[in-house]
C-alpha atoms as a PDB file:
ATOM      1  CA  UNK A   1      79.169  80.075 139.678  1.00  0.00           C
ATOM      2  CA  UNK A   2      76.772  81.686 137.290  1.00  0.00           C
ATOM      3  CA  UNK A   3      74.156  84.042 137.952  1.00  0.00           C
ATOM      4  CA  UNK A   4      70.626  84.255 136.210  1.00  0.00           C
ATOM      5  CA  UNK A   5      67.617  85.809 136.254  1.00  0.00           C
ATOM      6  CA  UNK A   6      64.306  84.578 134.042  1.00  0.00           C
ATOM      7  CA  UNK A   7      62.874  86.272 131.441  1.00  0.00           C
ATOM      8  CA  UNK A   8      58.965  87.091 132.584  1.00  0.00           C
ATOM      9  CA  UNK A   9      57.977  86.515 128.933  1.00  0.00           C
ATOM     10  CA  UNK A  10      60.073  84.042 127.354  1.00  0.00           C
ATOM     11  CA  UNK A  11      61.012  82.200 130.535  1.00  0.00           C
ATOM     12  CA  UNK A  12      64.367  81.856 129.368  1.00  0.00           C
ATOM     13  CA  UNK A  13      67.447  82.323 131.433  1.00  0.00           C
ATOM     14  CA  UNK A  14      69.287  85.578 131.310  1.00  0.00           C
ATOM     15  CA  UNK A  15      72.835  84.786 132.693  1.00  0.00           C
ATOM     16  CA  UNK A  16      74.333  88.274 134.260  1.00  0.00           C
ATOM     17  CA  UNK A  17      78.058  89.581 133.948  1.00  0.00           C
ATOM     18  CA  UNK A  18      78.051  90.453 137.882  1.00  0.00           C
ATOM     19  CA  UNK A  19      80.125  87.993 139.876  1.00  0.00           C
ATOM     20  CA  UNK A  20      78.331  88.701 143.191  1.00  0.00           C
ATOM     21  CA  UNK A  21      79.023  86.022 145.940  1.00  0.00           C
ATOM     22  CA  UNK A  22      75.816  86.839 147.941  1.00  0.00           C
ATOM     23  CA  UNK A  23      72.784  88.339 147.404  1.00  0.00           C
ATOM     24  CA  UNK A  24      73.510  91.375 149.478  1.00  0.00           C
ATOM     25  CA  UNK A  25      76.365  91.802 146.952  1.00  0.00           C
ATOM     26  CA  UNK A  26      73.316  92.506 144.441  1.00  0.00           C
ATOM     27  CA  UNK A  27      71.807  96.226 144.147  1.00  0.00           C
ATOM     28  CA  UNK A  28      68.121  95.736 145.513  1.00  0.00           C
ATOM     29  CA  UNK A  29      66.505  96.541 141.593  1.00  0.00           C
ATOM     30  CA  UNK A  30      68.125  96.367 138.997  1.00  0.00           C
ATOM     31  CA  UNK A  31      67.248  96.612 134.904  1.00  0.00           C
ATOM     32  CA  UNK A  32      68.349  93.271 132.650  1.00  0.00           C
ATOM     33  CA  UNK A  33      67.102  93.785 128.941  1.00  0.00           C
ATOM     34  CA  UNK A  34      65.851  90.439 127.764  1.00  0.00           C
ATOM     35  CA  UNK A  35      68.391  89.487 124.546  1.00  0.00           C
ATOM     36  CA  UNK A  36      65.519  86.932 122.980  1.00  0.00           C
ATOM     37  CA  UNK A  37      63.027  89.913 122.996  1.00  0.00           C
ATOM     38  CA  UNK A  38      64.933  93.031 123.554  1.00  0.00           C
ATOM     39  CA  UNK A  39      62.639  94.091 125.885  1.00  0.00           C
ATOM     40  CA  UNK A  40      63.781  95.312 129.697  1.00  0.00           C
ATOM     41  CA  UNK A  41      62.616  93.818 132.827  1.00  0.00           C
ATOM     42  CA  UNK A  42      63.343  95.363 136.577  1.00  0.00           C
ATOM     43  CA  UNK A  43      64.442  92.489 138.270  1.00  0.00           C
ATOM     44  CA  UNK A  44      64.856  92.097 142.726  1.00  0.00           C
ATOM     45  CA  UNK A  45      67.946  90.729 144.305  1.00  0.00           C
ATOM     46  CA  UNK A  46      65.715  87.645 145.396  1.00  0.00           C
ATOM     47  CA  UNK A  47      65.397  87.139 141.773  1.00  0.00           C
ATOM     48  CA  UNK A  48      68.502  86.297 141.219  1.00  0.00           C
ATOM     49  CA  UNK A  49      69.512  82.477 141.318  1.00  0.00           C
ATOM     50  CA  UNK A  50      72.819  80.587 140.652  1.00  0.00           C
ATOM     51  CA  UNK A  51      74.182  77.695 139.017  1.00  0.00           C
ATOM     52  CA  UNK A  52      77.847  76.036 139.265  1.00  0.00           C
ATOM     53  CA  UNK A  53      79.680  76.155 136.362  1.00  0.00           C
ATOM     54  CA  UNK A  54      79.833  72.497 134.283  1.00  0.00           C
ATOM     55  CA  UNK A  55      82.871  70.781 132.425  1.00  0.00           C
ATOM     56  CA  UNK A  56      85.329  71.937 135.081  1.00  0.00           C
ATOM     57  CA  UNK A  57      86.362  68.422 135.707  1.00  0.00           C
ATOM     58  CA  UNK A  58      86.405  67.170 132.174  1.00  0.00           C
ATOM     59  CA  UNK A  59      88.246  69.727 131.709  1.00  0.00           C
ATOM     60  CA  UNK A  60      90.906  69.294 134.294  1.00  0.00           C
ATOM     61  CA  UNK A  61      91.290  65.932 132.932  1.00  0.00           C
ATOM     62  CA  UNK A  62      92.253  66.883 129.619  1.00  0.00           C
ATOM     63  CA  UNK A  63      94.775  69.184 130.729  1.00  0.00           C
ATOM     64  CA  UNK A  64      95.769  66.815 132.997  1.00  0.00           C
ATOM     65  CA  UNK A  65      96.426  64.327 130.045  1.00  0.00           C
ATOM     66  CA  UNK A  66      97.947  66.583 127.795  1.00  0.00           C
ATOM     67  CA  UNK A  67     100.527  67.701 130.355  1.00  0.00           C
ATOM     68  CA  UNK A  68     101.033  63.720 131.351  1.00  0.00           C
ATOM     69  CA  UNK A  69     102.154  63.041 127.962  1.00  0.00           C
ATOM     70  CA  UNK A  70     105.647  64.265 129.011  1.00  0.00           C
ATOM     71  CA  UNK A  71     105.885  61.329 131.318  1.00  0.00           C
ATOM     72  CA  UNK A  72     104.689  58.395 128.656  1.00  0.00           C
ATOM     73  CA  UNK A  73     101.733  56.562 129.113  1.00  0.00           C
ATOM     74  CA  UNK A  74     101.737  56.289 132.814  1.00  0.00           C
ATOM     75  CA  UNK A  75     102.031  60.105 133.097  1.00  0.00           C
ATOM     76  CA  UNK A  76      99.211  60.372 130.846  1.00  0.00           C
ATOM     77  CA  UNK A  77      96.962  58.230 133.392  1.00  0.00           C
ATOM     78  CA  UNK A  78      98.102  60.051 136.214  1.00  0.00           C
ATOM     79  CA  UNK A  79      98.181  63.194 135.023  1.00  0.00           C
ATOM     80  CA  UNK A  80      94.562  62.517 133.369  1.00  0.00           C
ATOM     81  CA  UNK A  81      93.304  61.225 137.277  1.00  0.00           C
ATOM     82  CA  UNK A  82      95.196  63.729 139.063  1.00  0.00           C
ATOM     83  CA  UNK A  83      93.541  66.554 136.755  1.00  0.00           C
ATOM     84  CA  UNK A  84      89.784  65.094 137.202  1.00  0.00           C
ATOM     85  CA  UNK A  85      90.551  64.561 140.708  1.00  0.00           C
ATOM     86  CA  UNK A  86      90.895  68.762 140.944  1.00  0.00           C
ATOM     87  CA  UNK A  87      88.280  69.485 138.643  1.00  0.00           C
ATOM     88  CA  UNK A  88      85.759  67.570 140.523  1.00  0.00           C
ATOM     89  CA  UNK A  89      87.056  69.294 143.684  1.00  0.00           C
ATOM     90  CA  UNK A  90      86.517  72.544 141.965  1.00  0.00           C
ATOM     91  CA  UNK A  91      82.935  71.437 140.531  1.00  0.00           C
ATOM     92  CA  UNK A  92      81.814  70.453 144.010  1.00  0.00           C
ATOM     93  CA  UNK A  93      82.864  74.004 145.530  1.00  0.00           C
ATOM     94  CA  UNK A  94      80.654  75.866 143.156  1.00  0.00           C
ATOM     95  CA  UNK A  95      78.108  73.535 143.591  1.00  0.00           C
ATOM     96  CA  UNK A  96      77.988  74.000 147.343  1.00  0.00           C
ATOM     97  CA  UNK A  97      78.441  77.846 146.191  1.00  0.00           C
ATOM     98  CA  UNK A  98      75.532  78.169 144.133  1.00  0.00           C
ATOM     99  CA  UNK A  99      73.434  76.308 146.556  1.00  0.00           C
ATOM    100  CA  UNK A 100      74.250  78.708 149.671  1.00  0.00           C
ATOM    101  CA  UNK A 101      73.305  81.766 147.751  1.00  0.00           C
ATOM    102  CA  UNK A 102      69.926  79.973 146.134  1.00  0.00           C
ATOM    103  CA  UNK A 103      69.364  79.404 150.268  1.00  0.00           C
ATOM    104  CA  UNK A 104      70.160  83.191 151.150  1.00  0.00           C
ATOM    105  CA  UNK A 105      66.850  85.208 151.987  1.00  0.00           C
ATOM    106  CA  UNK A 106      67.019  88.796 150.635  1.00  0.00           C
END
């Protein structure tokens, strides 16, 4: 899961380096310079939103592939299914991640 906050002048998303898995994990204020303007905002932890992280499945998939070519072309499938099969799981637990923190009041 990625977090963001959004620029107050460019409203363009800032992503942030902290890996915080609730808001509470966030300091209450806390200074994000802005790298389309180079200007610094003081953001709130309420600010804060999340997003799941894309192309986990696709991915998974490819890996899955690449290791399935060891077994022929049937490995390949497999391997290929079994790998999106994970990578969808994954997707759909930082979906449900990101939403349950977007829900969290401050």
């Amino acid at each position: 899961m990625r977090l963001y906050v959004v620029c107050p002048s460019t409203s363009r998303l800032i992503y942030l380096s902290n890996k915080a898995t609730s808001r509470q994990n966030l300091p209450e204020l806390f200074v994000v310079r802005c790298p389309f303007e180079g200007v610094s905002h003081t953001y709130r932890r309420i600010n804060v939103n999340a997003e799941p992280e894309r192309g986990v499945q696709i991915g998974g998939a490819i890996l899955g592939g690449i290791i399935g070519l060891i077994g022929g072309p049937l490995g390949l499938i497999v391997g290929g299914l079994a790998g999106a099969f994970l990578g969808d799981k994954i997707e759909n637990s930082e979906a449900r991640q990101a939403r349950l923190f977007n829900e969290e009041q401050d």
